[in-house]
N, C-alpha and C. Protein backbone atom coordinates (compact mmCIF):
# COMPACT_ATOMS: atom_id res chain seq x y z
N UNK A 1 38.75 128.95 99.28
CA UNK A 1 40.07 129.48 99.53
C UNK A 1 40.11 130.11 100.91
N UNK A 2 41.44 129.92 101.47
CA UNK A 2 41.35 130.52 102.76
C UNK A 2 41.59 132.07 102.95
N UNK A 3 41.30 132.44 103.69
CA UNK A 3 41.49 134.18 104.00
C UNK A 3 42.87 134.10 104.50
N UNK A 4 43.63 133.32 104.62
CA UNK A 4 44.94 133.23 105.51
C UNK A 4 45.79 132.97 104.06
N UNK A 5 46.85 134.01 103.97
CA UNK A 5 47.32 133.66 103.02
C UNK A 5 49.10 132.21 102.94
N UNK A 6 49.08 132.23 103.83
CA UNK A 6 50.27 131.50 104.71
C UNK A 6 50.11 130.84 105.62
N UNK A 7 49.51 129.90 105.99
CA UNK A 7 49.46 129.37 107.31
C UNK A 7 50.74 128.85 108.09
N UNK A 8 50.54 129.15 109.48
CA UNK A 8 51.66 128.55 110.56
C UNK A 8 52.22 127.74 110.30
N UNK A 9 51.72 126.40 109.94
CA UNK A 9 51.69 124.63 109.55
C UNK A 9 52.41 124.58 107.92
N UNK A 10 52.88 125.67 107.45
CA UNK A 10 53.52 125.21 105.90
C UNK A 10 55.09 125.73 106.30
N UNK A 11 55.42 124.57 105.55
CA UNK A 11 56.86 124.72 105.28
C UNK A 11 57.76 123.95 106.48
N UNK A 12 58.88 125.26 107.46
CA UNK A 12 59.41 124.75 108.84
C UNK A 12 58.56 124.73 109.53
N UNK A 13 57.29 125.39 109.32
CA UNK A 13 56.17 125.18 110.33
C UNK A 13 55.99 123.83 110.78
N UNK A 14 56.10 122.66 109.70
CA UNK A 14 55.63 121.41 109.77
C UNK A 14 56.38 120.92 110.95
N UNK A 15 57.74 120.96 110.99
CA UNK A 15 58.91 120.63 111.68
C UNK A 15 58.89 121.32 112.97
N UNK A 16 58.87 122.41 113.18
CA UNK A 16 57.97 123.44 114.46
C UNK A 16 57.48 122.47 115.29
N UNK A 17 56.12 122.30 114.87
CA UNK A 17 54.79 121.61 114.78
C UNK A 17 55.06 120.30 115.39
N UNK A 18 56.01 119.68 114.94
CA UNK A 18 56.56 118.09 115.41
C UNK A 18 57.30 118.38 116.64
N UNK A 19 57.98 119.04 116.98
CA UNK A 19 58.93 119.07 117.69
C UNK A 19 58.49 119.96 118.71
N UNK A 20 57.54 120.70 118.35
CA UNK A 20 56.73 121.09 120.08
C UNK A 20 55.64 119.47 120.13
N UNK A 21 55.18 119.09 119.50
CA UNK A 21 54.57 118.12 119.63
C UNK A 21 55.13 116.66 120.47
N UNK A 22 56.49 116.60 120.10
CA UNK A 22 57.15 115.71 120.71
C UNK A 22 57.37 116.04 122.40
N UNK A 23 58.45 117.09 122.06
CA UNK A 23 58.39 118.25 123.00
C UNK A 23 56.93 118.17 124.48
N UNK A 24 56.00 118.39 123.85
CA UNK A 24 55.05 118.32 124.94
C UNK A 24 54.04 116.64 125.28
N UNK A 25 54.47 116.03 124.53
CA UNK A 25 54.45 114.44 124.82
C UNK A 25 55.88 114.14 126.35
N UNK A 26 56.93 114.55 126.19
CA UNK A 26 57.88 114.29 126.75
C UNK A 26 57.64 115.00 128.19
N UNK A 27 57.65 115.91 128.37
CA UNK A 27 57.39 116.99 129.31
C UNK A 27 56.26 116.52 130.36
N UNK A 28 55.04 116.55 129.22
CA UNK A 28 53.70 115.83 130.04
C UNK A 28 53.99 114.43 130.95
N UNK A 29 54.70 113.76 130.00
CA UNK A 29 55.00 112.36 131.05
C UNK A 29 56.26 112.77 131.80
N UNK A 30 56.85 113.72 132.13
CA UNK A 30 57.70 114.16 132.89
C UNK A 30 57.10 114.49 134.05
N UNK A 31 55.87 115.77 134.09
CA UNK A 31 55.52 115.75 134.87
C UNK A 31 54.23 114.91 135.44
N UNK A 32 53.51 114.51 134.95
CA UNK A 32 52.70 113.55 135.30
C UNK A 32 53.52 112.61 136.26
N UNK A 33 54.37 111.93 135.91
CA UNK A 33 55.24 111.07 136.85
C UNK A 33 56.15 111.87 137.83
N UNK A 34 56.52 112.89 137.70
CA UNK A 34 57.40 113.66 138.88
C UNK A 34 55.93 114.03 139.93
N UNK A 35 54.79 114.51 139.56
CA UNK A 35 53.68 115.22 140.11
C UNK A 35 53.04 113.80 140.96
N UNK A 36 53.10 112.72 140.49
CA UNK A 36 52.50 111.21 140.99
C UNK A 36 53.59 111.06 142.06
N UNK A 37 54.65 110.91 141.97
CA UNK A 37 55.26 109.43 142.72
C UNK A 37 56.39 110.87 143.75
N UNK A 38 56.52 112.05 143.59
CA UNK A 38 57.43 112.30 144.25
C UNK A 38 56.89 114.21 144.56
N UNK A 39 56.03 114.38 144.09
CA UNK A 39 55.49 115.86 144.29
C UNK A 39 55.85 116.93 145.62
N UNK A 40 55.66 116.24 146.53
CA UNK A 40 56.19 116.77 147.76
C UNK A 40 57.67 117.01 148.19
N UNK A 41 58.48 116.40 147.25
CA UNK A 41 59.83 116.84 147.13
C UNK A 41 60.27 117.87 146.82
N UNK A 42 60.04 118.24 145.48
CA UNK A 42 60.09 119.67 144.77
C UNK A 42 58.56 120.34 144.01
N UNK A 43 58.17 120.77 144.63
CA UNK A 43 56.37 120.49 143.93
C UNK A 43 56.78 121.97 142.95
N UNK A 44 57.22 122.87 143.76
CA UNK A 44 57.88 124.30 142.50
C UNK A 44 58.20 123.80 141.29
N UNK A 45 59.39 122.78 141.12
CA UNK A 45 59.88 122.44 140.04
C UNK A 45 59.20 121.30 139.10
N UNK A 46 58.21 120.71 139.84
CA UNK A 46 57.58 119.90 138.97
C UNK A 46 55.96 120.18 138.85
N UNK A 47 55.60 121.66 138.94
CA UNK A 47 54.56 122.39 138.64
C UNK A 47 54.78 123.11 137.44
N UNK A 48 56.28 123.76 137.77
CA UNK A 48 57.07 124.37 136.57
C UNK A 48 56.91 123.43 134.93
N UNK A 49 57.30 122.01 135.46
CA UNK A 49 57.73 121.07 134.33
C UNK A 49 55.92 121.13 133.81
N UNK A 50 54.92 120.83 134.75
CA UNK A 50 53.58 120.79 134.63
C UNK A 50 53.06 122.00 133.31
N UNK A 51 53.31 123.54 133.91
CA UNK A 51 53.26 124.48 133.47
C UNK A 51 53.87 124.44 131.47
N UNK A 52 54.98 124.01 131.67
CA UNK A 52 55.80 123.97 130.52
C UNK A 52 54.86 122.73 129.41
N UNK A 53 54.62 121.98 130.00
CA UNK A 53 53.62 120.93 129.01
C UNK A 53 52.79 121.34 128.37
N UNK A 54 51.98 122.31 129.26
CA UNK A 54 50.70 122.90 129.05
C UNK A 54 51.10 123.87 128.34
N UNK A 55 52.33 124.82 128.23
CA UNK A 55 52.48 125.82 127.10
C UNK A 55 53.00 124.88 125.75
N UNK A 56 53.58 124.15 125.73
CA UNK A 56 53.86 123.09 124.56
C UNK A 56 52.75 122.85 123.99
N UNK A 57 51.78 122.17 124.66
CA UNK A 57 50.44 121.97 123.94
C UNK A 57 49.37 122.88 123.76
N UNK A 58 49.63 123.83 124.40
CA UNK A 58 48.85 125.07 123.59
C UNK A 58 49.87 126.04 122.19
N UNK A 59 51.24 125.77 122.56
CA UNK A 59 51.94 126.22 121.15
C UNK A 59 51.75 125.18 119.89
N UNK A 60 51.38 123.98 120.48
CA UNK A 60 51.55 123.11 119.32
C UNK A 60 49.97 123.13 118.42
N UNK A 61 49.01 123.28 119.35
CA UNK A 61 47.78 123.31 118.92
C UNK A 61 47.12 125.47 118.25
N UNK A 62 48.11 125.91 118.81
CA UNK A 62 47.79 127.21 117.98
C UNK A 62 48.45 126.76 116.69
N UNK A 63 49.96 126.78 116.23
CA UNK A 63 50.81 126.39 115.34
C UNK A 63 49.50 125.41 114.48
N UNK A 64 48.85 124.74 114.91
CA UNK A 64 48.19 124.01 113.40
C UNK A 64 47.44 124.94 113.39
N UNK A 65 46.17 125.22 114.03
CA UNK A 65 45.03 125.59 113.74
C UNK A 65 45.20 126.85 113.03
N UNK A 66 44.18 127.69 111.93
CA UNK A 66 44.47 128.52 111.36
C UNK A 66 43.63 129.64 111.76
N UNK A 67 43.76 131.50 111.63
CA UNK A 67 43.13 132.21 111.98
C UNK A 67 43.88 133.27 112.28
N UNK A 68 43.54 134.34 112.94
CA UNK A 68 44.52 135.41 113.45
C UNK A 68 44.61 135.41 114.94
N UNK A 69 43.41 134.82 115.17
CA UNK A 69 43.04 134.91 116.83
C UNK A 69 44.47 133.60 117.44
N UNK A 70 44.32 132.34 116.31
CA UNK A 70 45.56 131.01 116.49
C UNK A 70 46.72 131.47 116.80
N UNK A 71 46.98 132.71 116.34
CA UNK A 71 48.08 133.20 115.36
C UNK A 71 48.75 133.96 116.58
N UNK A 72 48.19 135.30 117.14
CA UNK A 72 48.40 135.61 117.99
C UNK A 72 48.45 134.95 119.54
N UNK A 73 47.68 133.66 119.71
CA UNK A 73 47.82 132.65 120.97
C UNK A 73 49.24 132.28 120.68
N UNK A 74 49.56 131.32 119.63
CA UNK A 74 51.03 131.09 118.87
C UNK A 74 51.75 131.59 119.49
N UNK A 75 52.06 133.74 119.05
CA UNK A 75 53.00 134.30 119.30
C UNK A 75 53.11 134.05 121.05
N UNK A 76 52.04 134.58 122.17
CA UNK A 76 51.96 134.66 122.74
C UNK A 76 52.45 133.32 124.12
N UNK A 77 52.19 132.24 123.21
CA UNK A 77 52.10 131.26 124.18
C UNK A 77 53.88 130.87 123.94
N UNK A 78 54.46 130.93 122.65
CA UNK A 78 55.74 130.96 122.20
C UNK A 78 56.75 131.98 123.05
N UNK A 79 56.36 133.38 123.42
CA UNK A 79 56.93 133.88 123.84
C UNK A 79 57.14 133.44 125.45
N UNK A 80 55.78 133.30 126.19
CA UNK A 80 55.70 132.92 127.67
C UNK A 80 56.97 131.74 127.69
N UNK A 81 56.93 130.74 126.56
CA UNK A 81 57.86 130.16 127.03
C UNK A 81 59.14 130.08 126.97
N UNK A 82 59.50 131.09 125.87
CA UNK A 82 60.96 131.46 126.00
C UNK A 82 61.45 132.58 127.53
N UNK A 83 60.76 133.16 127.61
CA UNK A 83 60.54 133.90 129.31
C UNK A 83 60.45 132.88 129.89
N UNK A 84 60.41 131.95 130.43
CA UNK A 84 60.18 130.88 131.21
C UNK A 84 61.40 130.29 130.96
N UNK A 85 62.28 129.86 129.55
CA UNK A 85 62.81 129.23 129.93
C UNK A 85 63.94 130.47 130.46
N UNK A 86 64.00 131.47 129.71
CA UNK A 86 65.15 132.31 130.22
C UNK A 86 65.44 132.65 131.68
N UNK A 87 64.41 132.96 132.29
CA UNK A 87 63.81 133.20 134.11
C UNK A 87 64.18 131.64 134.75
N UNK A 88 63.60 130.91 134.78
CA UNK A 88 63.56 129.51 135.28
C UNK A 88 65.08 128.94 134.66
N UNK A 89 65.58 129.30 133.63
CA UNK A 89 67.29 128.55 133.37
C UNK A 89 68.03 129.52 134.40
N UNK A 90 67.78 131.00 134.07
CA UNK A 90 68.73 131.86 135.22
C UNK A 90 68.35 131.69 136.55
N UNK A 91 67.71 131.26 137.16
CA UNK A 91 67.43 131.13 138.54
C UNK A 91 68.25 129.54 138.92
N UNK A 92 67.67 129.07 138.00
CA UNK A 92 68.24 127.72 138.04
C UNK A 92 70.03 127.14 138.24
N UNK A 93 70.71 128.05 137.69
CA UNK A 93 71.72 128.07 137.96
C UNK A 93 72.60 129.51 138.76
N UNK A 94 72.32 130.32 138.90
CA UNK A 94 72.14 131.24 139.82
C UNK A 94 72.18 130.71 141.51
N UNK A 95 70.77 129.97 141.75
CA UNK A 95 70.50 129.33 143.13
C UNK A 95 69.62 128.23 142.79
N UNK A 96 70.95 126.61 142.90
CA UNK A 96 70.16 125.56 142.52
C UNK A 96 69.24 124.90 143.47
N UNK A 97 69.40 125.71 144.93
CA UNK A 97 68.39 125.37 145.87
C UNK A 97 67.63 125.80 145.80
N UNK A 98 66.93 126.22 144.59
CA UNK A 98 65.44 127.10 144.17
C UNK A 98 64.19 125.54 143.79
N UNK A 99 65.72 124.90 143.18
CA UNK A 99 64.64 123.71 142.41
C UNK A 99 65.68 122.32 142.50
N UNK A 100 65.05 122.16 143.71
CA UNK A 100 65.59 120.99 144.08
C UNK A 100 65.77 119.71 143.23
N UNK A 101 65.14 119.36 142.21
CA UNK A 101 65.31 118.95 140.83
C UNK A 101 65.15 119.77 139.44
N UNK A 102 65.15 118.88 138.50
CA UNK A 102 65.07 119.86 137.30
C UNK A 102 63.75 119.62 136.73
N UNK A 103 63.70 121.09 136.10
CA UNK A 103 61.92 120.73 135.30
C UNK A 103 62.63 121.14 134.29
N UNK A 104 61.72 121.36 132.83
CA UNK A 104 61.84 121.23 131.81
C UNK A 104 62.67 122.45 131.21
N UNK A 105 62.43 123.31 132.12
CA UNK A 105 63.50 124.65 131.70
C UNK A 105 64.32 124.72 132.66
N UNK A 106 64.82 123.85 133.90
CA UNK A 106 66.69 124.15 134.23
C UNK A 106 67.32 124.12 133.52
N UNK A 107 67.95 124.80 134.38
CA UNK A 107 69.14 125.29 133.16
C UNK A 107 69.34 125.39 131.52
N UNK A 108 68.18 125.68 131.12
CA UNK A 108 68.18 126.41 129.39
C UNK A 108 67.75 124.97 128.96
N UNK A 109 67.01 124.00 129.45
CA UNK A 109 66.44 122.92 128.74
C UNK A 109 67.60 122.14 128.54
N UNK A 110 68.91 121.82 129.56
CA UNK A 110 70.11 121.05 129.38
C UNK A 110 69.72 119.84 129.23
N UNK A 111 68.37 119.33 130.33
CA UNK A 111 68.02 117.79 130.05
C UNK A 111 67.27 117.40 128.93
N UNK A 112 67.30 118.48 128.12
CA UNK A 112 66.06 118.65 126.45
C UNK A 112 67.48 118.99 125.81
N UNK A 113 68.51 118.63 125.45
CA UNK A 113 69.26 118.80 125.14
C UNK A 113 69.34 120.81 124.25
N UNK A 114 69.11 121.46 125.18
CA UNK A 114 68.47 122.61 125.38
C UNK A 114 67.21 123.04 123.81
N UNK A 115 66.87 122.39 123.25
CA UNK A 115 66.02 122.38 122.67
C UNK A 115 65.18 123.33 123.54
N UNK A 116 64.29 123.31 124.77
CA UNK A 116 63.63 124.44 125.25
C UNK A 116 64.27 125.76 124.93
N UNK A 117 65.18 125.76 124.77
CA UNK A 117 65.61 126.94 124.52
C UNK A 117 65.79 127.53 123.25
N UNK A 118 66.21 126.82 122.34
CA UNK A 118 66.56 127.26 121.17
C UNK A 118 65.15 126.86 119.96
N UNK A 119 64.09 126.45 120.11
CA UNK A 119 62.61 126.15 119.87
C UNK A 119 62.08 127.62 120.08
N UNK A 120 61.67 128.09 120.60
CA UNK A 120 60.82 129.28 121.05
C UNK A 120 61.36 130.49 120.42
N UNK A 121 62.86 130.54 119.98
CA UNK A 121 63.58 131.60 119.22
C UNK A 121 63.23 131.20 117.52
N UNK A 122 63.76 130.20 117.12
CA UNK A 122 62.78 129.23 116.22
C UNK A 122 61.53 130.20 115.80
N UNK A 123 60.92 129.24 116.65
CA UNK A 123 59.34 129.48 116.44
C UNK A 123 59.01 130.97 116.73
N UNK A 124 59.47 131.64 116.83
CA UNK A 124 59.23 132.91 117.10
C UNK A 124 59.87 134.00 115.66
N UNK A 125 60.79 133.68 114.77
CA UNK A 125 61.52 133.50 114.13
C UNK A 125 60.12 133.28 112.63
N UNK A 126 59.88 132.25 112.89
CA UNK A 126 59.17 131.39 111.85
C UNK A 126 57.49 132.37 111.77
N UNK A 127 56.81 132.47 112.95
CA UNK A 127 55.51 133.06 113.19
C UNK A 127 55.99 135.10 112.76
N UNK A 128 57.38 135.66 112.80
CA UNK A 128 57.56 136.70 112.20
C UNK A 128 57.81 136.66 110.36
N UNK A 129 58.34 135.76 110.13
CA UNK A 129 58.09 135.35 108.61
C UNK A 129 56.67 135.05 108.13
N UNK A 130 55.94 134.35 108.70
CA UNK A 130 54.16 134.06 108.16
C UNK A 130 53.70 135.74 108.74
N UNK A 131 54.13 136.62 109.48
CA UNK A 131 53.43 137.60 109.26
C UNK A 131 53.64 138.53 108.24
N UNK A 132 55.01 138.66 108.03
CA UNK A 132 55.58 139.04 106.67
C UNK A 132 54.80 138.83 105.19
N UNK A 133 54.34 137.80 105.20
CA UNK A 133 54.44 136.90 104.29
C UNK A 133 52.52 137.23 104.21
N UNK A 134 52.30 137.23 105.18
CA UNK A 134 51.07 137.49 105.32
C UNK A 134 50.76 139.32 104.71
N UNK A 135 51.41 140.07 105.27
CA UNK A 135 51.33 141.25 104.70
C UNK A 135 51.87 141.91 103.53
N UNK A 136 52.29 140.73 102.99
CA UNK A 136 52.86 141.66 101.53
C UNK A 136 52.14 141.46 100.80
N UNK A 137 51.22 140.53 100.49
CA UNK A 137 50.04 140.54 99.44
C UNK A 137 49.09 142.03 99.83
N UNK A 138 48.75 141.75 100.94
CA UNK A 138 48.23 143.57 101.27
C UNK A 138 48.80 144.51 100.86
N UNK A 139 49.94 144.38 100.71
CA UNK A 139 50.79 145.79 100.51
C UNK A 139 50.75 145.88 98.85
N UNK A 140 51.02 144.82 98.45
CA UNK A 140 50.94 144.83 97.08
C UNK A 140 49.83 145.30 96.08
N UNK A 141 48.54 145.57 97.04
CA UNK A 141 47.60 145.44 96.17
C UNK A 141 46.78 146.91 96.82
N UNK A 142 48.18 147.43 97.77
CA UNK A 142 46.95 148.34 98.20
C UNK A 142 47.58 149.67 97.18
């Protein structure tokens, strides 16, 4: 039996889980190909898109794995990217000569049909319920 009484990965977790997964499949070949064939154009904004992959696939790979140490990367890597997209959407439309194209968080994830944006509230949402959920058997028994 596990010491985890709830894991990340049950329930909307599953759906979470897919959709940063997709999520950072999409992104990665976003920037991989913006970073190849055109980098010197906007290298800010497609370091940004770079950056954003790499928090996708570290949210998607905390979100399965189980533990407290997972758990807290999760919160952590979940939050960086809602700050990211909030900072990087407000700048973004604020002064669009910041980012001469779009990475994965202009403007609130408009070309993610803002999914960047509304994911990380989500998932942030979901990882405060498994802690819940996690502490009431403690409470119950103490």
């Amino acid at each position: 039996m596990s010491d985890e009484p709830r894991p990340t990965s049950a329930g909307i977790g599953r759906v979470l889980i897919a959709v940063y997964g997709i999520l950072a499949l999409a992104a990665i070949g976003r920037s991989v190909y913006q970073i190849a064939t055109k980098f010197d154009e906007a290298p800010v904004a497609y370091g940004l898109s770079a950056l954003a992959a790499a928090v996708y696939v570290l949210a998607t790979v905390a979100l399965v794995a189980r533990g407290a140490a997972w758990f807290r990367v999760a919160v952590i890597a979940i939050a960086f990217e809602l700050a990211g997209v909030l900072i990087v959407g407000t700048l973004s439309i604020i002064d669009p000569a910041l980012f001469p194209d779009d990475t994965v968080w202009s403007q609130f994830g408009r070309g993610y049909a803002f999914i960047p944006l509304v994911l990380p509230v989500l998932g942030l949402l979901w990882l405060r319920r498994v802690a819940q959920a996690r502490r009431a058997p403690a409470e119950v028994t103490a």
